[in-house]
C-alpha atoms as a PDB file:
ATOM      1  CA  UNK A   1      34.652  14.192  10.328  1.00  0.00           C
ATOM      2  CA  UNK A   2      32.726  11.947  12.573  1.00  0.00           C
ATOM      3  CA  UNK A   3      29.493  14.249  12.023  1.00  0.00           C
ATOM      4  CA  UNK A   4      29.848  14.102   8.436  1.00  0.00           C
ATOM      5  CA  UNK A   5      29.431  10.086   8.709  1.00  0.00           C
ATOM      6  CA  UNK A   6      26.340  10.986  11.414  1.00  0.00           C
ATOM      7  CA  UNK A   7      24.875  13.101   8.726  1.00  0.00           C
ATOM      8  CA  UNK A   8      25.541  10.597   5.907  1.00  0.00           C
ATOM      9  CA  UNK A   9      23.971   7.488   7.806  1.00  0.00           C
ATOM     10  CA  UNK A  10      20.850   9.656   8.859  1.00  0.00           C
ATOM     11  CA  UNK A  11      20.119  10.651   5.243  1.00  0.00           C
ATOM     12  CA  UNK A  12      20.767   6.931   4.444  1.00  0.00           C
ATOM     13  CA  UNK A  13      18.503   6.170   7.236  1.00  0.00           C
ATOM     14  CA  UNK A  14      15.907   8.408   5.753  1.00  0.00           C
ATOM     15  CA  UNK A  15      15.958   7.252   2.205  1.00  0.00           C
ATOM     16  CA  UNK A  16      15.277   3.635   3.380  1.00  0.00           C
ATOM     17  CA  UNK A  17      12.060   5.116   5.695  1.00  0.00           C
ATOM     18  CA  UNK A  18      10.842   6.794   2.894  1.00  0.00           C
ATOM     19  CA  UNK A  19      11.495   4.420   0.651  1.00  0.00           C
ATOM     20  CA  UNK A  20       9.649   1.633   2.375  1.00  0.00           C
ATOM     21  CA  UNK A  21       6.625   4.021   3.196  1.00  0.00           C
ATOM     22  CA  UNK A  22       6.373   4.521  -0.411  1.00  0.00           C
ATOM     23  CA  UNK A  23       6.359   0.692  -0.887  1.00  0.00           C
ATOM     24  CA  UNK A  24       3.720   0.474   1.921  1.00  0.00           C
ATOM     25  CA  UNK A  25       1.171   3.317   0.140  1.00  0.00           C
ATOM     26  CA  UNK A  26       1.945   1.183  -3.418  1.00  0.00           C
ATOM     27  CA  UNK A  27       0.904  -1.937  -1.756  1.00  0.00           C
ATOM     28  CA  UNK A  28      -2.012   0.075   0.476  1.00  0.00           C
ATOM     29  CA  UNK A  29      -3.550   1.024  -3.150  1.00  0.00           C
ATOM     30  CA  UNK A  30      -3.557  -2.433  -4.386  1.00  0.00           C
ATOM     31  CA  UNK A  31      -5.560  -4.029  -1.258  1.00  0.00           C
ATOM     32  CA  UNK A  32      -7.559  -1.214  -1.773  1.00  0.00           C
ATOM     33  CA  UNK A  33      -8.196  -1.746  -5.869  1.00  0.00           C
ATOM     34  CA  UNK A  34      -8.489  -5.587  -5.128  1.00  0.00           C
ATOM     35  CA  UNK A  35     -10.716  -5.390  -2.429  1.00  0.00           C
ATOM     36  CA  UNK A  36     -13.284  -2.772  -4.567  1.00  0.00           C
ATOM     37  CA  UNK A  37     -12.993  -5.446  -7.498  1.00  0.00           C
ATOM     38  CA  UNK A  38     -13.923  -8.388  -5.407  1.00  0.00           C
ATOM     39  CA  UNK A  39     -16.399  -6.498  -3.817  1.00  0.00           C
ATOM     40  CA  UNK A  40     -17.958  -5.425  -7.148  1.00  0.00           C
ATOM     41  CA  UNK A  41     -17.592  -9.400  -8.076  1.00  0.00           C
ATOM     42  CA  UNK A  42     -19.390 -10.412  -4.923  1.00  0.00           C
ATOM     43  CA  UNK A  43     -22.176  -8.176  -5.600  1.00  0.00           C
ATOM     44  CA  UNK A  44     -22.723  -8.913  -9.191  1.00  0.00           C
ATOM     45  CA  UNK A  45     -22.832 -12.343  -8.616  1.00  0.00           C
ATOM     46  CA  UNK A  46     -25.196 -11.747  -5.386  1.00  0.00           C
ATOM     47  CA  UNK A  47     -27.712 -10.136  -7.796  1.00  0.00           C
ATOM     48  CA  UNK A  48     -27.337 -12.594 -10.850  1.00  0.00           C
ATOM     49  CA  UNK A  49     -28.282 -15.477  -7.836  1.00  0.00           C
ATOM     50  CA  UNK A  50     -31.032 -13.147  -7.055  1.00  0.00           C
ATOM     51  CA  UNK A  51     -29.846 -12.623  -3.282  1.00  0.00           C
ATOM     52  CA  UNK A  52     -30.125  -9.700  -1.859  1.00  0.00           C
ATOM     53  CA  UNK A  53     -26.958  -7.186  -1.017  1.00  0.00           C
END
């Protein structure tokens, strides 16, 4: 019986570890998608000053 509960917490444990790396890659992506879009910002505005990249 008392493995059963071992066995149930460590798959509970699991779940929660894979569940928060998958909310860590989501929020990876978007830092990576915002930083490409205010990079692209930073250069267009760059060139419409004239400055060079």
């Amino acid at each position: 019986m008392a493995e059963e509960k071992t066995l149930t917490l460590t798959n509970l444990q699991k779940g929660l570890i894979i569940k928060h790396l998958n909310d860590m890659n989501v929020k990876l992506i978007f830092i990576t998608e915002e930083t490409s879009y205010l990079t692209a910002n930073i250069k267009a505005v760059k060139m419409i000053l004239g400055e060079k990249i």
